[in-house]
C-alpha atoms as a PDB file:
ATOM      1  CA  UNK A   1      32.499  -1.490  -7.545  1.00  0.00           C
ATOM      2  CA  UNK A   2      29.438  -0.620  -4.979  1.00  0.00           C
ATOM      3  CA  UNK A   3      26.095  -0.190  -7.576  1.00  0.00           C
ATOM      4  CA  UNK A   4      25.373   3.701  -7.251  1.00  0.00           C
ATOM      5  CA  UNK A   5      22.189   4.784  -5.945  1.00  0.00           C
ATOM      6  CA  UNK A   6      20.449   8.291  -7.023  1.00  0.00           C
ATOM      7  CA  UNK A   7      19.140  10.005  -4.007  1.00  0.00           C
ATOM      8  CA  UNK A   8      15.812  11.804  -3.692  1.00  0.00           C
ATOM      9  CA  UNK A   9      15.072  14.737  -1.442  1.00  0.00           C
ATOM     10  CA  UNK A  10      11.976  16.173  -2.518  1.00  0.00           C
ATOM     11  CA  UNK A  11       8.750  14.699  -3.141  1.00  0.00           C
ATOM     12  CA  UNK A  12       6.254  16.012  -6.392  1.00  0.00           C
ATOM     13  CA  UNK A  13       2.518  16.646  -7.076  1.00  0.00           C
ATOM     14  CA  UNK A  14      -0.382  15.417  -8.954  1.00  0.00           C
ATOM     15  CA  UNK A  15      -1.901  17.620 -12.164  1.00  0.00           C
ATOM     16  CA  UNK A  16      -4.727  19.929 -11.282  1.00  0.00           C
ATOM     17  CA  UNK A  17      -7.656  18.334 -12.541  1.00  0.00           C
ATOM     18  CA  UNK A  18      -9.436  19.198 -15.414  1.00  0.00           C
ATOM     19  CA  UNK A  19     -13.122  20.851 -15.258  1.00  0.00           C
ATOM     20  CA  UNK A  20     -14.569  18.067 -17.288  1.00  0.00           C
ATOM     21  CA  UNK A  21     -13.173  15.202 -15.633  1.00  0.00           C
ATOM     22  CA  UNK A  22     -15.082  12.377 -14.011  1.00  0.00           C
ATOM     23  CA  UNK A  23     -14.847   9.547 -11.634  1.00  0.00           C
ATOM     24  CA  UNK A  24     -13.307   7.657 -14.252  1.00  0.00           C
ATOM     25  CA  UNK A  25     -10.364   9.328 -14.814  1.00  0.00           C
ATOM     26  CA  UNK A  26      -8.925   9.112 -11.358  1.00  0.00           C
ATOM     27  CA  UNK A  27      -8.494   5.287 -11.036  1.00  0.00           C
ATOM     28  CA  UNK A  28     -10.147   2.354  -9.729  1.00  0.00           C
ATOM     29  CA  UNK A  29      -8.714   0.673  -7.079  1.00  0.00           C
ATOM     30  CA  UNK A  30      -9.462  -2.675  -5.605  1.00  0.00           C
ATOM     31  CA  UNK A  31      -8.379  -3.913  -2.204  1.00  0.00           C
ATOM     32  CA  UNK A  32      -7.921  -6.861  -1.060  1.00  0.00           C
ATOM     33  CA  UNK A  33      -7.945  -7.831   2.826  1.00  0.00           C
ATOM     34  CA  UNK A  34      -9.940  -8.477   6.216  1.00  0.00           C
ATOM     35  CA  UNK A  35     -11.060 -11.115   8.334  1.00  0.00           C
ATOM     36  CA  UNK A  36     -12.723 -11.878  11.287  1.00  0.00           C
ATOM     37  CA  UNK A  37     -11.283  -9.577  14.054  1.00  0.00           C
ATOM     38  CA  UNK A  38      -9.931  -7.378  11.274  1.00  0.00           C
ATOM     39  CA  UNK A  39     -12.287  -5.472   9.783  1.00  0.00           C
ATOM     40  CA  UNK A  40     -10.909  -2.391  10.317  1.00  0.00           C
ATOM     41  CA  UNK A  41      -7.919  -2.445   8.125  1.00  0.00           C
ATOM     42  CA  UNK A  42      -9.438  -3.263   5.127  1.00  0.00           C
ATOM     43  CA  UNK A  43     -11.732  -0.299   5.574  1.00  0.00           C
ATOM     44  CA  UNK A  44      -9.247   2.283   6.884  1.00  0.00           C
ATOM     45  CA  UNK A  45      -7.183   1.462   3.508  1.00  0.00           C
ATOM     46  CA  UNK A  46     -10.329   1.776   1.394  1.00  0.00           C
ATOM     47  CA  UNK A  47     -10.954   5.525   3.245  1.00  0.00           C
ATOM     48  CA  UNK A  48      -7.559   6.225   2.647  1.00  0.00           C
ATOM     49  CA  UNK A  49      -7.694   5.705  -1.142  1.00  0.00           C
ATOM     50  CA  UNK A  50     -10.845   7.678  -1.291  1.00  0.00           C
ATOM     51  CA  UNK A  51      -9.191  10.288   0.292  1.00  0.00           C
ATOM     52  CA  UNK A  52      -6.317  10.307  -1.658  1.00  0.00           C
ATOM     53  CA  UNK A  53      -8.218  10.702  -4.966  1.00  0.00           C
ATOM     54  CA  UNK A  54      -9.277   7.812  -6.209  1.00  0.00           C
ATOM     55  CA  UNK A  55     -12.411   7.961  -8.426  1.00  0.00           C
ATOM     56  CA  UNK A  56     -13.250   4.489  -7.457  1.00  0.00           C
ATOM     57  CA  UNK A  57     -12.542   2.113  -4.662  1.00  0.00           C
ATOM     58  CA  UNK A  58     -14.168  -1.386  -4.733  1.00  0.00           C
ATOM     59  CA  UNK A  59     -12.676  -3.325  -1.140  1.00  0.00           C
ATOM     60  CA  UNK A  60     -13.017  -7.284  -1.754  1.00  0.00           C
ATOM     61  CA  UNK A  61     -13.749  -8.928   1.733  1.00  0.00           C
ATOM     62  CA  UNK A  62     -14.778 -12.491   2.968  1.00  0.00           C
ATOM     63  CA  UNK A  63     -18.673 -13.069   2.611  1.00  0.00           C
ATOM     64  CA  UNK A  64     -18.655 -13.806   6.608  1.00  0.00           C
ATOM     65  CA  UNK A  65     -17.173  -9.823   7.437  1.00  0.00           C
ATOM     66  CA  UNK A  66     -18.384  -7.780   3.958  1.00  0.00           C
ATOM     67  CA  UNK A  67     -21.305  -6.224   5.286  1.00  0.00           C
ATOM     68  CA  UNK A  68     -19.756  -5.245   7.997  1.00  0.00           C
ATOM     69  CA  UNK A  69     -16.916  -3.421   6.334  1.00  0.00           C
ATOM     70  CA  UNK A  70     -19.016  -1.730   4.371  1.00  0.00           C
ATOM     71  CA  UNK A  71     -21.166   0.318   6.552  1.00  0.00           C
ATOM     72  CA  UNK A  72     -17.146   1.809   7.730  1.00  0.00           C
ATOM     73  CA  UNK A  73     -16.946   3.327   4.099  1.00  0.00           C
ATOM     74  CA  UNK A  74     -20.165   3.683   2.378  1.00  0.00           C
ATOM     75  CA  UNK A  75     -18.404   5.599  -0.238  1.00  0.00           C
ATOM     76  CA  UNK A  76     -16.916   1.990  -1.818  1.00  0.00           C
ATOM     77  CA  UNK A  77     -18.188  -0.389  -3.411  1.00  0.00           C
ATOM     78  CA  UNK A  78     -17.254  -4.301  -2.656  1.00  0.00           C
ATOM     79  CA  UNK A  79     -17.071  -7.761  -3.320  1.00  0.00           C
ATOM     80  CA  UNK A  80     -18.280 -10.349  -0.307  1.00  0.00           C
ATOM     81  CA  UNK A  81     -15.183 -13.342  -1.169  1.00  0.00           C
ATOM     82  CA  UNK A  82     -16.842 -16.922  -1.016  1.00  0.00           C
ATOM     83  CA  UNK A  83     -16.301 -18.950   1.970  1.00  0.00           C
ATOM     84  CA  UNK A  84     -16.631 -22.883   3.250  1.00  0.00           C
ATOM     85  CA  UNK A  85     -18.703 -24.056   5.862  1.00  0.00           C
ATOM     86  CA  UNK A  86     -15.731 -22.999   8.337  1.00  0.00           C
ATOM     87  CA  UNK A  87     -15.509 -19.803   7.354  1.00  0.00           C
ATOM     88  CA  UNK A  88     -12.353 -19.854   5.120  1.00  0.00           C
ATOM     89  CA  UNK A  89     -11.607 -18.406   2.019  1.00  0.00           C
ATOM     90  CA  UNK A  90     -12.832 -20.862  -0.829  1.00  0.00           C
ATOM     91  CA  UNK A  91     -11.057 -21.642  -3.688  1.00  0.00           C
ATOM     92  CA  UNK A  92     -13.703 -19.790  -5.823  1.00  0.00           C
ATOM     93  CA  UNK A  93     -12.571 -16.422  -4.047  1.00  0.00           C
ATOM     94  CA  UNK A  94      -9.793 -16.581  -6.014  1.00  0.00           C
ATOM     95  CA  UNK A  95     -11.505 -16.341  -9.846  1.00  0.00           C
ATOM     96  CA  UNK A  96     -14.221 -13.433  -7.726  1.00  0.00           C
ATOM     97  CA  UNK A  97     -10.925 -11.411  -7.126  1.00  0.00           C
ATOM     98  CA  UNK A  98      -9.300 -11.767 -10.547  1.00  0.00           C
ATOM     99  CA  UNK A  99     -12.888 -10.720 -12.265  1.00  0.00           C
ATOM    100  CA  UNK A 100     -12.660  -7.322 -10.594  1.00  0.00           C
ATOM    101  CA  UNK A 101      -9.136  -6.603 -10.476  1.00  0.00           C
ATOM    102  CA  UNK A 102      -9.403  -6.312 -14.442  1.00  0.00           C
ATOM    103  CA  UNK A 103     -12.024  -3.699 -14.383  1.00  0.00           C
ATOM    104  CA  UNK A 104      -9.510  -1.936 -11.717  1.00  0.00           C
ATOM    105  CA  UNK A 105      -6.276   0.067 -12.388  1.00  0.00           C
ATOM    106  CA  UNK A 106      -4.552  -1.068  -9.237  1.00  0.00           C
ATOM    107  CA  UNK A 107      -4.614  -3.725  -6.826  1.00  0.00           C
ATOM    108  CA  UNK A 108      -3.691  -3.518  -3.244  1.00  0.00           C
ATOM    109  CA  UNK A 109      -3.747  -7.098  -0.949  1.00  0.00           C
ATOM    110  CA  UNK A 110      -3.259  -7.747   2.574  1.00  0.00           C
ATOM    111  CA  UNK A 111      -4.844  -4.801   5.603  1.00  0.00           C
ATOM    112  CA  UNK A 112      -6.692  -7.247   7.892  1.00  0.00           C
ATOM    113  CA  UNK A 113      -6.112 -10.292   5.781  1.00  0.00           C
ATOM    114  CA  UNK A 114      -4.847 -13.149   8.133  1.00  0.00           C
ATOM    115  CA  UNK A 115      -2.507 -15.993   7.124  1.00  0.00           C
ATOM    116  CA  UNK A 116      -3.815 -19.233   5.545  1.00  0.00           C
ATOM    117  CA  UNK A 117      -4.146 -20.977   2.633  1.00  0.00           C
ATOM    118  CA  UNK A 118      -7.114 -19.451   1.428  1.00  0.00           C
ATOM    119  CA  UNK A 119      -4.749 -16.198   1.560  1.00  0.00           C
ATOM    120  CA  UNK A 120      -1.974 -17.391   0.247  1.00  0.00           C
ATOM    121  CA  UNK A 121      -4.040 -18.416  -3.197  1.00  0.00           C
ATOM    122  CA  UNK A 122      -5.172 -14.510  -3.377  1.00  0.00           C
ATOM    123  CA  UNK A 123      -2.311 -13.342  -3.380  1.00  0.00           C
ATOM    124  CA  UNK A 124      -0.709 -15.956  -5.672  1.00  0.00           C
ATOM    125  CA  UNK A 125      -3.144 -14.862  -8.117  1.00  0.00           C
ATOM    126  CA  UNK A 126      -2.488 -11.209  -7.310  1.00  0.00           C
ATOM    127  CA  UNK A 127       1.436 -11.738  -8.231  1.00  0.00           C
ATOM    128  CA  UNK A 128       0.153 -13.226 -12.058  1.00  0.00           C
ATOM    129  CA  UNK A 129      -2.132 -11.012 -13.031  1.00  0.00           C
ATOM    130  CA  UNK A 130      -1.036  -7.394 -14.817  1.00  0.00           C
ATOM    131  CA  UNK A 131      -2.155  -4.969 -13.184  1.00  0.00           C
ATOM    132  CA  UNK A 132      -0.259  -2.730 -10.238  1.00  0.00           C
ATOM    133  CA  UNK A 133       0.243  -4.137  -6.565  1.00  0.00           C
ATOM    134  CA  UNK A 134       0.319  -3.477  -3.469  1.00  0.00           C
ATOM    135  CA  UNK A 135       1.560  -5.717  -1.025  1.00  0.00           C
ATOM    136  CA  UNK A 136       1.583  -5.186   2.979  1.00  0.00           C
ATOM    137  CA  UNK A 137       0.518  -6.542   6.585  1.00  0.00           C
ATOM    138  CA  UNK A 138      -0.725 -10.175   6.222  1.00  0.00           C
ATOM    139  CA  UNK A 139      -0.099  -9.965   2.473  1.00  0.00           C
ATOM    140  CA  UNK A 140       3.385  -9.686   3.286  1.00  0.00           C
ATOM    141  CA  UNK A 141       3.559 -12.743   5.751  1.00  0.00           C
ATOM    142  CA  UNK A 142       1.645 -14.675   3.136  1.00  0.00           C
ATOM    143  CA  UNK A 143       4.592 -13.747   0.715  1.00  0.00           C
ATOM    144  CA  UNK A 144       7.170 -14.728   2.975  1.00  0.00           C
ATOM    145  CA  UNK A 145       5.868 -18.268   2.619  1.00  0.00           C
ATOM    146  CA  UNK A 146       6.156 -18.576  -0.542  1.00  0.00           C
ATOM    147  CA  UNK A 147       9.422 -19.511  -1.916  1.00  0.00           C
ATOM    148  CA  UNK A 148      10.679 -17.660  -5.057  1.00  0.00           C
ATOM    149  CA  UNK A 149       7.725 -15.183  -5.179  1.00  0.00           C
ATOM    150  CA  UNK A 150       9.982 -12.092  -6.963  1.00  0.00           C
ATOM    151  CA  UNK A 151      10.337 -14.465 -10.016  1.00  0.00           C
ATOM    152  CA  UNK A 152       6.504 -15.070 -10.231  1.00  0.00           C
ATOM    153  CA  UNK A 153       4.597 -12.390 -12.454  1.00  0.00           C
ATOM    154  CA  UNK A 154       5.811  -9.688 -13.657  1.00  0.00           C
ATOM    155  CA  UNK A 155       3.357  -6.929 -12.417  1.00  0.00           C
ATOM    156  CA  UNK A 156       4.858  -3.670 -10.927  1.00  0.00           C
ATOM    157  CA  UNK A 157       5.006  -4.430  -6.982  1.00  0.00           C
ATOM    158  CA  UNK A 158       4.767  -2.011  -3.939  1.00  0.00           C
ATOM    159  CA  UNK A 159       5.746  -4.081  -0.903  1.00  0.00           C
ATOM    160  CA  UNK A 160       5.245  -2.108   2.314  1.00  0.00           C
ATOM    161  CA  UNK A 161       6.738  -3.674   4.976  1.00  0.00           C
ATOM    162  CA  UNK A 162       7.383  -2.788   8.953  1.00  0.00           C
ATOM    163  CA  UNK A 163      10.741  -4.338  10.051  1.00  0.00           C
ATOM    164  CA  UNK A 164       8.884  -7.008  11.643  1.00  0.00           C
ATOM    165  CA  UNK A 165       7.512  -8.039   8.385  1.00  0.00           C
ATOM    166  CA  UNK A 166      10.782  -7.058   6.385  1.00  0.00           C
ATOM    167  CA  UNK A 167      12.645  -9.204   8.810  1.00  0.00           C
ATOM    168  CA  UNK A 168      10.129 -12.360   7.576  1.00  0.00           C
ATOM    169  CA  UNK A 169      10.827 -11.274   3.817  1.00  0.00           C
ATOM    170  CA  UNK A 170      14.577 -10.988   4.445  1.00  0.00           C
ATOM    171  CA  UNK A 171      15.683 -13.677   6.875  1.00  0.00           C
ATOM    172  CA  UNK A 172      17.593 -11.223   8.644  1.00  0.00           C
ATOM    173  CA  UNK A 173      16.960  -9.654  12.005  1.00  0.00           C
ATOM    174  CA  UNK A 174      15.484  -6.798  13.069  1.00  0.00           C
ATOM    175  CA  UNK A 175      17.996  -5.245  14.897  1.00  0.00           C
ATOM    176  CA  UNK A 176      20.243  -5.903  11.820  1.00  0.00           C
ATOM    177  CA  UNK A 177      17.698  -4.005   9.778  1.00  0.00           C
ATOM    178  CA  UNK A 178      17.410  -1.116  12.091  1.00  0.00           C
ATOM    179  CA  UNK A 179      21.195  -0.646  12.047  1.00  0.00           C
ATOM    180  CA  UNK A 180      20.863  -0.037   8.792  1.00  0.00           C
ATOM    181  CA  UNK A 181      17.770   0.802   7.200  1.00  0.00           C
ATOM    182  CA  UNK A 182      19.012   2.112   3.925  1.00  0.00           C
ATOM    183  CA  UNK A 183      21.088  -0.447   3.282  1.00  0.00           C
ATOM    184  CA  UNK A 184      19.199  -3.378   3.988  1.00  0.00           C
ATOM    185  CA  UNK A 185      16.130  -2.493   2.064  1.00  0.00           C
ATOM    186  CA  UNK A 186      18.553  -1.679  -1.467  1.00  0.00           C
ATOM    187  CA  UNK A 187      20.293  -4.953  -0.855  1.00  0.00           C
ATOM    188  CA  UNK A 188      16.744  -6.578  -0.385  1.00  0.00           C
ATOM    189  CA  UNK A 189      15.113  -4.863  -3.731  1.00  0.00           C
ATOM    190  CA  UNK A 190      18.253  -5.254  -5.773  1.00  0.00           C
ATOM    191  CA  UNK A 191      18.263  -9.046  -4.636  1.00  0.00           C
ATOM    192  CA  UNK A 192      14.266  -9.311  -5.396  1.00  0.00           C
ATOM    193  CA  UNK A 193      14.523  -7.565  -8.679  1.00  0.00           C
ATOM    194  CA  UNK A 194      18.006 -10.089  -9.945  1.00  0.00           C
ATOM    195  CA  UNK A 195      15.991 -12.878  -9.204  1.00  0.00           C
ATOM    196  CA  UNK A 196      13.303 -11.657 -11.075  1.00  0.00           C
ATOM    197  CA  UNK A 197      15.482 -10.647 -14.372  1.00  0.00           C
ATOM    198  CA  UNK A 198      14.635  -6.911 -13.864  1.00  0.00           C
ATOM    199  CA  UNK A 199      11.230  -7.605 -15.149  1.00  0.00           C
ATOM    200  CA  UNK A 200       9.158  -6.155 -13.152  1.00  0.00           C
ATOM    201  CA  UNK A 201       9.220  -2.818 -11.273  1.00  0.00           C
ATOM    202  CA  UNK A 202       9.886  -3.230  -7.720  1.00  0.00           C
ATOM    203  CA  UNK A 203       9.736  -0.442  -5.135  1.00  0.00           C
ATOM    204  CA  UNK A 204      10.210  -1.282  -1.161  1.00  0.00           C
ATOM    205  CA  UNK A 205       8.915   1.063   1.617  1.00  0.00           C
ATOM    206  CA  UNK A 206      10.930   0.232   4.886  1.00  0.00           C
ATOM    207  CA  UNK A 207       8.402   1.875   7.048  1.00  0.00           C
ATOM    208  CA  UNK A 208       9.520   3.369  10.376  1.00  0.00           C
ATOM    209  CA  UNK A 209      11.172   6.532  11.965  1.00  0.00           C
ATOM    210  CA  UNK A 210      12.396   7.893   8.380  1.00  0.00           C
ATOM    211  CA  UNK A 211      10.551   4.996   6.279  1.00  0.00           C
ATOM    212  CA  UNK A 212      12.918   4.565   3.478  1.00  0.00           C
ATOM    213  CA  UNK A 213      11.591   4.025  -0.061  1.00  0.00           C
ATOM    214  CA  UNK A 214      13.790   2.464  -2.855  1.00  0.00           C
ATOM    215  CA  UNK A 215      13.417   0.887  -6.474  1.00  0.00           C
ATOM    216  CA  UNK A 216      17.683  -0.217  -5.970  1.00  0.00           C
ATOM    217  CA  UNK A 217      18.421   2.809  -8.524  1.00  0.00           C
ATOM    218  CA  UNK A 218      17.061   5.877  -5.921  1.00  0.00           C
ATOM    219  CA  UNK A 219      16.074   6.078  -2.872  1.00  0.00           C
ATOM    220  CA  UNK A 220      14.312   8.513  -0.466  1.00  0.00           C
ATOM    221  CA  UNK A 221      14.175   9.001   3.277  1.00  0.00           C
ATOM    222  CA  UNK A 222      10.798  10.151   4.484  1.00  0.00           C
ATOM    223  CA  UNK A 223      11.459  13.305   7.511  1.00  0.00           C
ATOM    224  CA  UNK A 224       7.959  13.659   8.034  1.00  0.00           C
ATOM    225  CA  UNK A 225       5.903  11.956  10.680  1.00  0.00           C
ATOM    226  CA  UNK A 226       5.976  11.165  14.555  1.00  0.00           C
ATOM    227  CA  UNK A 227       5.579   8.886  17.499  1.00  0.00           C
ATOM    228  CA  UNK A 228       1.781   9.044  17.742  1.00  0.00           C
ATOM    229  CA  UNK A 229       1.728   7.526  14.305  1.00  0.00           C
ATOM    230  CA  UNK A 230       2.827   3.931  16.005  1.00  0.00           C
ATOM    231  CA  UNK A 231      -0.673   2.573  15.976  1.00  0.00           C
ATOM    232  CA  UNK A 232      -2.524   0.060  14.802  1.00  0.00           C
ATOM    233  CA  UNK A 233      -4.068   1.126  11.517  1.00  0.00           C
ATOM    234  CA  UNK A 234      -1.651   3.663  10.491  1.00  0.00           C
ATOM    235  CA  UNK A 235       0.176   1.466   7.657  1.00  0.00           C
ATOM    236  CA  UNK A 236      -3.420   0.343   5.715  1.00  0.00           C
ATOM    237  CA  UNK A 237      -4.169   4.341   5.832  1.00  0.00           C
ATOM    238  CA  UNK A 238      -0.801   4.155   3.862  1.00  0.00           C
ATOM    239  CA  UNK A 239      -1.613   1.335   1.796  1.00  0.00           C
ATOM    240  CA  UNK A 240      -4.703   2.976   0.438  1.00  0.00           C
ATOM    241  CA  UNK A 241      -3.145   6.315   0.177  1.00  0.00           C
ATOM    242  CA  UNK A 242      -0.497   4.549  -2.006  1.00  0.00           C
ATOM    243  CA  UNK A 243      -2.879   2.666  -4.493  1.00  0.00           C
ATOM    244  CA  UNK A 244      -4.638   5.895  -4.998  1.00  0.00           C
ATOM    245  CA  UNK A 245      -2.132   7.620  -5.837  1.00  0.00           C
ATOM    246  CA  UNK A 246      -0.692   4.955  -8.702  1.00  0.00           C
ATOM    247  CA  UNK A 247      -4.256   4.517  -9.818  1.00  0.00           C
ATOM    248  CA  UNK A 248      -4.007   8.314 -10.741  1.00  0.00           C
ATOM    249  CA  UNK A 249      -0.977   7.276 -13.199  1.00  0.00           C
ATOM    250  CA  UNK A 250       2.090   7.853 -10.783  1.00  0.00           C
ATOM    251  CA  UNK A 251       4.696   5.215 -11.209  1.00  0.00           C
ATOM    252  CA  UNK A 252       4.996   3.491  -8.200  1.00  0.00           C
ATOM    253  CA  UNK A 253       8.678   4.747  -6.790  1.00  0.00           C
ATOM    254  CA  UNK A 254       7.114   8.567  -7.366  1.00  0.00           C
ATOM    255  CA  UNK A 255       3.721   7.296  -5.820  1.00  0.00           C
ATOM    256  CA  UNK A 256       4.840   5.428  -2.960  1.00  0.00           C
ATOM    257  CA  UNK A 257       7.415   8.641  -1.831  1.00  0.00           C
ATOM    258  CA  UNK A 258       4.262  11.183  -2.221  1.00  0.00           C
ATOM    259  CA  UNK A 259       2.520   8.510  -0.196  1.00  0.00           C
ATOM    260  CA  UNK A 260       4.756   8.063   2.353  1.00  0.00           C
ATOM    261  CA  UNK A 261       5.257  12.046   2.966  1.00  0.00           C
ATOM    262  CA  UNK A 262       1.346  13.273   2.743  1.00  0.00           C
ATOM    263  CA  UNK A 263       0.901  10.147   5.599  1.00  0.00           C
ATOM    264  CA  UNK A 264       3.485  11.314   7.886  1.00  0.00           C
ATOM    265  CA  UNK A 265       2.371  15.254   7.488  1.00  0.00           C
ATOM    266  CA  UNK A 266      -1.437  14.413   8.423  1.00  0.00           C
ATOM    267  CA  UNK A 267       0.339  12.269  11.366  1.00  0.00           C
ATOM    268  CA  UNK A 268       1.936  15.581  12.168  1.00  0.00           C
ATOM    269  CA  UNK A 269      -0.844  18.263  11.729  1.00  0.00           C
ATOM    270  CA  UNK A 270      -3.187  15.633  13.826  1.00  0.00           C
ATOM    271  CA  UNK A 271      -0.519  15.571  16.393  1.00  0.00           C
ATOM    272  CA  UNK A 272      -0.171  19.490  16.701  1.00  0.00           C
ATOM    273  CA  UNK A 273      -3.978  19.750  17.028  1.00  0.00           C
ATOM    274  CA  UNK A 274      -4.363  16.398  19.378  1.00  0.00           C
ATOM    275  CA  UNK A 275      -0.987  15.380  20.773  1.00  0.00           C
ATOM    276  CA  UNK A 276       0.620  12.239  19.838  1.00  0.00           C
ATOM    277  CA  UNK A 277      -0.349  10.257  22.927  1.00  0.00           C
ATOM    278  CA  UNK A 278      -4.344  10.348  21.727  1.00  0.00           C
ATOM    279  CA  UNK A 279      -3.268  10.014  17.846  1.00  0.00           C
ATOM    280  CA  UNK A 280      -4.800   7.254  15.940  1.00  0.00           C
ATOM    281  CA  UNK A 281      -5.497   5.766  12.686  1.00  0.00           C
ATOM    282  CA  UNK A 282      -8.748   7.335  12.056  1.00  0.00           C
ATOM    283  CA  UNK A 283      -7.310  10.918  12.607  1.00  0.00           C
ATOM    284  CA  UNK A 284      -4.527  10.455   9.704  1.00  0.00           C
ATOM    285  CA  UNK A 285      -8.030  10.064   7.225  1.00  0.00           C
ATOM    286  CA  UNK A 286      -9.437  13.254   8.511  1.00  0.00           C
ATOM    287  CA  UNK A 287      -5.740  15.556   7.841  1.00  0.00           C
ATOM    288  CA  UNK A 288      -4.775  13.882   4.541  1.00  0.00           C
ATOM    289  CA  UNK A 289      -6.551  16.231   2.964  1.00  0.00           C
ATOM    290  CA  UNK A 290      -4.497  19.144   4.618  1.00  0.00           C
ATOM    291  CA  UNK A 291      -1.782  17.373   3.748  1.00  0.00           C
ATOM    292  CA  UNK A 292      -1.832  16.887  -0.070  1.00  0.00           C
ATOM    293  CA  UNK A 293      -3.021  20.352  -0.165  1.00  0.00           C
ATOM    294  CA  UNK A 294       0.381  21.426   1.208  1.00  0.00           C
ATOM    295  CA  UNK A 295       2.397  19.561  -1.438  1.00  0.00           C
ATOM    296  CA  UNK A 296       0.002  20.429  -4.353  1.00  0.00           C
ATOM    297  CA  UNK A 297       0.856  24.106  -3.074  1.00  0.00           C
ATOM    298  CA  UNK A 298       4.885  23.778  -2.962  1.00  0.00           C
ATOM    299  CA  UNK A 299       5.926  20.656  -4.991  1.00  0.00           C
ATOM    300  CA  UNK A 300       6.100  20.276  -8.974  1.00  0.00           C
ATOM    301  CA  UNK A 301       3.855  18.434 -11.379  1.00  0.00           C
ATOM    302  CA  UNK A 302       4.969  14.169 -11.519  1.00  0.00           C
ATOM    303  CA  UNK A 303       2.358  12.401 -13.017  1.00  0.00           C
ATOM    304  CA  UNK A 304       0.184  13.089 -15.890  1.00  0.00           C
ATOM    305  CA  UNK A 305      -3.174  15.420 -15.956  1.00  0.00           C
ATOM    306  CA  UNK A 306      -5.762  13.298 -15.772  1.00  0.00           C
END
């Protein structure tokens, strides 16, 4: 008999916040990601989180690139990532990541990163330690490397993937995929999560026209978003949207759906004010805010007051 699946049409809100809160109580989040020719998408994701809430967002970036990053979002903090003589990640990046992610409430790897060795240690690391994660863009080419990765760790995992980068994970094409989006990302997370003796939460956003978002017990279908969103930058905006939101205490199927929906409705109300030809990246950062005021107007409470 097929394994029933619980489908989810509507998306819910974070608490108000209390008068007395502080910084504190709205998570730290660390990211993890850049290199040279990609500074960018570690800072988009870092704006994104800020917008989405977080109280604190500390980016960790290679020493060569961290400046550099950080005058694109002076509102985080950050960690410069040791480096050799070439210019690649160091083994001693590793223990530099670990060190903050424990002060942190959630962990998010991969905008900008590039593939390597040096990567592939981060995020080896990131898969041990306890603490939330985020996976997507280079992060998730670095994981498809690595054989047997659902049955390392046990932390609760986010994997973001475009089919591209699902198609890497899967072994399967992507026109195979895109025949069948819903499908192939349940039969993907139920696979991940048998191999790793249901320890571990495991959520899968299949991003795309109606980015699908499953744990293998429910899934949603996104119906917001558009065209103009097909740009580069638009999935680390997502990325850091997402770790703010489970650094607020959502659970990460509940996070990454809220996520997913507030990203594509700023990609919407940017494309009724500028058209979808000149939308980019940038512009989903300036309408998030729009956005998550819309669904903390019509949706009902899912996560905890802060």
């Amino acid at each position: 008999m097929a394994e029933s699946v619980e489908r989810i049409t509507a998306v819910c809100r974070l608490a108000p916040r209390r008068p007395e809160a502080h910084k504190g109580d709205f998570g730290r989040v660390l990211i993890v990601g850049g290199s040279r020719g990609m500074i960018g998408a570690v800072a988009l994701a870092s704006n994104a989180a800020l917008r989405g809430g977080a109280g604190l967002v500390i980016f960790a970036a290679p020493e060569t690139i961290q400046l550099q990053v950080a005058v694109l979002c002076p509102c985080a903090t950050s960690v410069p990532l040791a480096c050799n003589a070439a210019g690649e990640l160091a083994k001693g990046s590793v223990a530099q990541m670990l060190e903050k992610a424990a002060d942190c409430d959630v962990l998010a790897i991969g905008p900008g990163m590039a593939v390597g060795p040096g990567q592939e240690r981060l995020l080896l690391a990131a898969l041990e330690q306890k603490k939330p994660l985020i996976i997507d863009a280079d992060g998730l080419n670095n994981l498809a490397a690595i054989d047997g990765w659902s049955g390392l760790g046990g932390c609760s995992l986010v994997l973001t993937p475009h089919p591209g980068e699902f198609a890497r994970l899967t072994g399967r094409s992507v026109k195979e995929i895109q025949a069948d989006r819903e499908g192939a990302a349940l039969a993907a997370v139920r696979g991940w999560r048998k191999r790793a003796g249901d320890r571990r939460d495991l959520v899968c956003v299949l991003k795309g026209a109606g980015t699908v978002v499953t744990d293998g017990r429910r899934v949603y279908r996104n119906a917001t978003g558009n065209p103009g969103m097909a740009s580069g930058g638009s999935g680390d905006v997502l990325t850091g949207l997402t770790a703010a939101l489970m650094g607020q205490g959502l659970a990460p199927f509940e996070a990454a759906c809220l996520a997913v929906h507030c990203h594509g409705r700023a990609g919407d109300l940017a494309a009724q004010a500028i058209g979808q030809v000149s939308l980019m990246a940038t512009d989903l950062l300036d309408y998030l805010p729009a956005a998550m005021k819309e669904v903390s107007a019509q949706s009902p409470l899912c996560g905890p007051v802060p």
